[in-house]
Every structure is written in structure tokens, then in C-alpha cells.
C-alpha atoms as a PDB file:
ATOM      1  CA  UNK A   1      19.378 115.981 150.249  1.00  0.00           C
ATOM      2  CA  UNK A   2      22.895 116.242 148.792  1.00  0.00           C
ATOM      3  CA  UNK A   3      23.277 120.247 147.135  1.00  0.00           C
ATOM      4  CA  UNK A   4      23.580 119.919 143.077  1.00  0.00           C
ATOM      5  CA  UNK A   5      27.361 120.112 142.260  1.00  0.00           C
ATOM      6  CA  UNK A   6      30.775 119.053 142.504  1.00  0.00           C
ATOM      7  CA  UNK A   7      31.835 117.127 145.616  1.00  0.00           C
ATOM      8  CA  UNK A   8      35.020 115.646 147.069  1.00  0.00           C
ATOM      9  CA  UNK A   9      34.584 111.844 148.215  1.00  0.00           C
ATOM     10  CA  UNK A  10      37.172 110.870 150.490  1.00  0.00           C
ATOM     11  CA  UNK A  11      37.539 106.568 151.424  1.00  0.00           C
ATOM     12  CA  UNK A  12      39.255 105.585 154.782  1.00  0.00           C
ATOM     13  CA  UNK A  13      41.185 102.225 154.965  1.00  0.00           C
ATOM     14  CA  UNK A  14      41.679 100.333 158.014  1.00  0.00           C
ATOM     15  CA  UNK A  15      42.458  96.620 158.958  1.00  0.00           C
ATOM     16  CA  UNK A  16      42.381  95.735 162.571  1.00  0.00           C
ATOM     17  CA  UNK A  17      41.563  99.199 163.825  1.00  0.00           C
ATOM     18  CA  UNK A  18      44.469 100.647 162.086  1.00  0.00           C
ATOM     19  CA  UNK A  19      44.842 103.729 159.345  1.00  0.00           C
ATOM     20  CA  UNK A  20      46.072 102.113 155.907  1.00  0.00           C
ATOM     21  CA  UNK A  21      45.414 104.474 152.993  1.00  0.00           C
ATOM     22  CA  UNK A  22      42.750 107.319 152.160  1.00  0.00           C
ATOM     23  CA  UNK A  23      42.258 107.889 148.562  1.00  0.00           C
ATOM     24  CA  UNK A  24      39.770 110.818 147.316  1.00  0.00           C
ATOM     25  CA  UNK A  25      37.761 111.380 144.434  1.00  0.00           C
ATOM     26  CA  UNK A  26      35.098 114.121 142.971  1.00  0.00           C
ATOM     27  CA  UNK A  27      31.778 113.364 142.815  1.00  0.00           C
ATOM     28  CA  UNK A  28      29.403 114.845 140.346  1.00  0.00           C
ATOM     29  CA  UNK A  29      25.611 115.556 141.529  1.00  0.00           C
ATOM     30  CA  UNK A  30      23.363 116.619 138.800  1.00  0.00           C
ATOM     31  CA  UNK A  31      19.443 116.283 138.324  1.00  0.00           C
ATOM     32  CA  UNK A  32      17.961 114.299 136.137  1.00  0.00           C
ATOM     33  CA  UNK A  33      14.507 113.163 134.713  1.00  0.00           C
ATOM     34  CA  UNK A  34      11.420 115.138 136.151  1.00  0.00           C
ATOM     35  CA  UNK A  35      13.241 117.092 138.351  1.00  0.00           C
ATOM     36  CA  UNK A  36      15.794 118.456 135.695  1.00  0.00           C
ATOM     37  CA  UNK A  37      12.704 119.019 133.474  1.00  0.00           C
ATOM     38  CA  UNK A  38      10.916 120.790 135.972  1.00  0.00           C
ATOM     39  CA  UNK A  39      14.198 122.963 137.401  1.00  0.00           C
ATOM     40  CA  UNK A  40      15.135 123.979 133.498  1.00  0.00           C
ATOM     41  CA  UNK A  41      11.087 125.552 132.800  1.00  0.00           C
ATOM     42  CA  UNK A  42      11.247 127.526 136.527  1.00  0.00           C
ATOM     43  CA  UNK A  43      14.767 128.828 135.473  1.00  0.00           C
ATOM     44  CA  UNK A  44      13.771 129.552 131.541  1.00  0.00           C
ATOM     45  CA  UNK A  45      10.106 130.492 132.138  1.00  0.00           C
ATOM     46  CA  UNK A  46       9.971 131.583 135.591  1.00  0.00           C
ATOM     47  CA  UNK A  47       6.469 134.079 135.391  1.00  0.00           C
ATOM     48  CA  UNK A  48       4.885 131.074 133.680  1.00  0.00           C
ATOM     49  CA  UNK A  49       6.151 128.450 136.145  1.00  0.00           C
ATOM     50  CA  UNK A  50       4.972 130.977 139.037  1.00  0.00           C
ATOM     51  CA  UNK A  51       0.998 130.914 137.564  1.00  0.00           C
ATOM     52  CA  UNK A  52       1.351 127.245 137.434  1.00  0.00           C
ATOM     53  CA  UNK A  53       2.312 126.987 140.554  1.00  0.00           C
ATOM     54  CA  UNK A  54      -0.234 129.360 141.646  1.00  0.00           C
ATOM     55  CA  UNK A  55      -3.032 127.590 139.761  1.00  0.00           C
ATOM     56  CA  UNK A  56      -1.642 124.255 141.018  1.00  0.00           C
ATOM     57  CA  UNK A  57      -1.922 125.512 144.600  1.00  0.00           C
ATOM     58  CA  UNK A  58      -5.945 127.003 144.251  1.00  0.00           C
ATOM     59  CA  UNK A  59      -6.957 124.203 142.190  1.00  0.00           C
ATOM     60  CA  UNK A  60      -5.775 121.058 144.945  1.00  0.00           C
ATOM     61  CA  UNK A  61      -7.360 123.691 147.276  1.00  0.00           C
ATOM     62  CA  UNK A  62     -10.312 123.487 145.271  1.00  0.00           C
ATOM     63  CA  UNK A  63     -10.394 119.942 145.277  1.00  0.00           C
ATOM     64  CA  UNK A  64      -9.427 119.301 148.853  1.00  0.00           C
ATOM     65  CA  UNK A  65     -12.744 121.172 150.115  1.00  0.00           C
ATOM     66  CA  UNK A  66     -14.827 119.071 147.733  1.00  0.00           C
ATOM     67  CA  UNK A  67     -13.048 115.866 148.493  1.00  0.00           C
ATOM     68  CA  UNK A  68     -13.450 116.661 152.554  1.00  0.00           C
ATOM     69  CA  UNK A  69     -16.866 118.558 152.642  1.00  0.00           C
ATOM     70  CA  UNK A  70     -18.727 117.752 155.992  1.00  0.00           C
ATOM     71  CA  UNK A  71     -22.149 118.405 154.896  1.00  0.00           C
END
């Protein structure tokens, strides 16, 4: 659940309960895969992406009330 973006890491040292060094880095949180696939057609196709998504949502609808009928 870490936000997409550049972060600052920071490492604590101690040995016996006592403060030796810190040392800091950046960290670099990016998506990847699916997700990245997914987040660059909402962002370049967004009225496209919102049909799908709206299509998506009636059609598991759809199938939910077929799947869990009680007749």
C-alpha cells in the first residue's frame, strides 16, 4: 500500500542498545506488469476504460444472479 513515487529509506544502527550510524537512501516505487498496463489505458483512454468498467460491473452482476438463483 506504499503511494507510487520517490521515497527516502532511512537504516538505524545499533549494537547493544546503542545508536551507531544511520545512513539513507531513495527508494523508487513504480508499477509494473498488469497493473502498469491497466493504469497507462485508464490514463490514455479514460471514456473507454470507464464503459469497461461499467460493462465489467453489469456483466459479474449478471452472472452473480445466475450463479446464486434460489429458485
Amino acid at each position: 500500500n506504499v503511494p507510487v513515487g520517490t521515497h527516502k529509506a532511512r537504516a538505524f544502527l545499533f549494537r547493544n542498545g546503542l545508536f551507531i550510524k544511520e545512513t539513507s537512501t531513495q527508494l523508487a516505487i513504480v508499477k509494473s506488469g498488469f497493473e502498469q498496463t491497466i493504469f497507462r489505458f485508464a490514463s490514455d483512454h479514460g471514456f473507454g476504460y470507464g464503459l469497461f468498467a461499467i460493462g465489467l460491473a453489469m456483466f459479474t452482476g449478471w452472472l452473480g444472479r445466475i450463479i446464486f438463483r434460489k429458485d
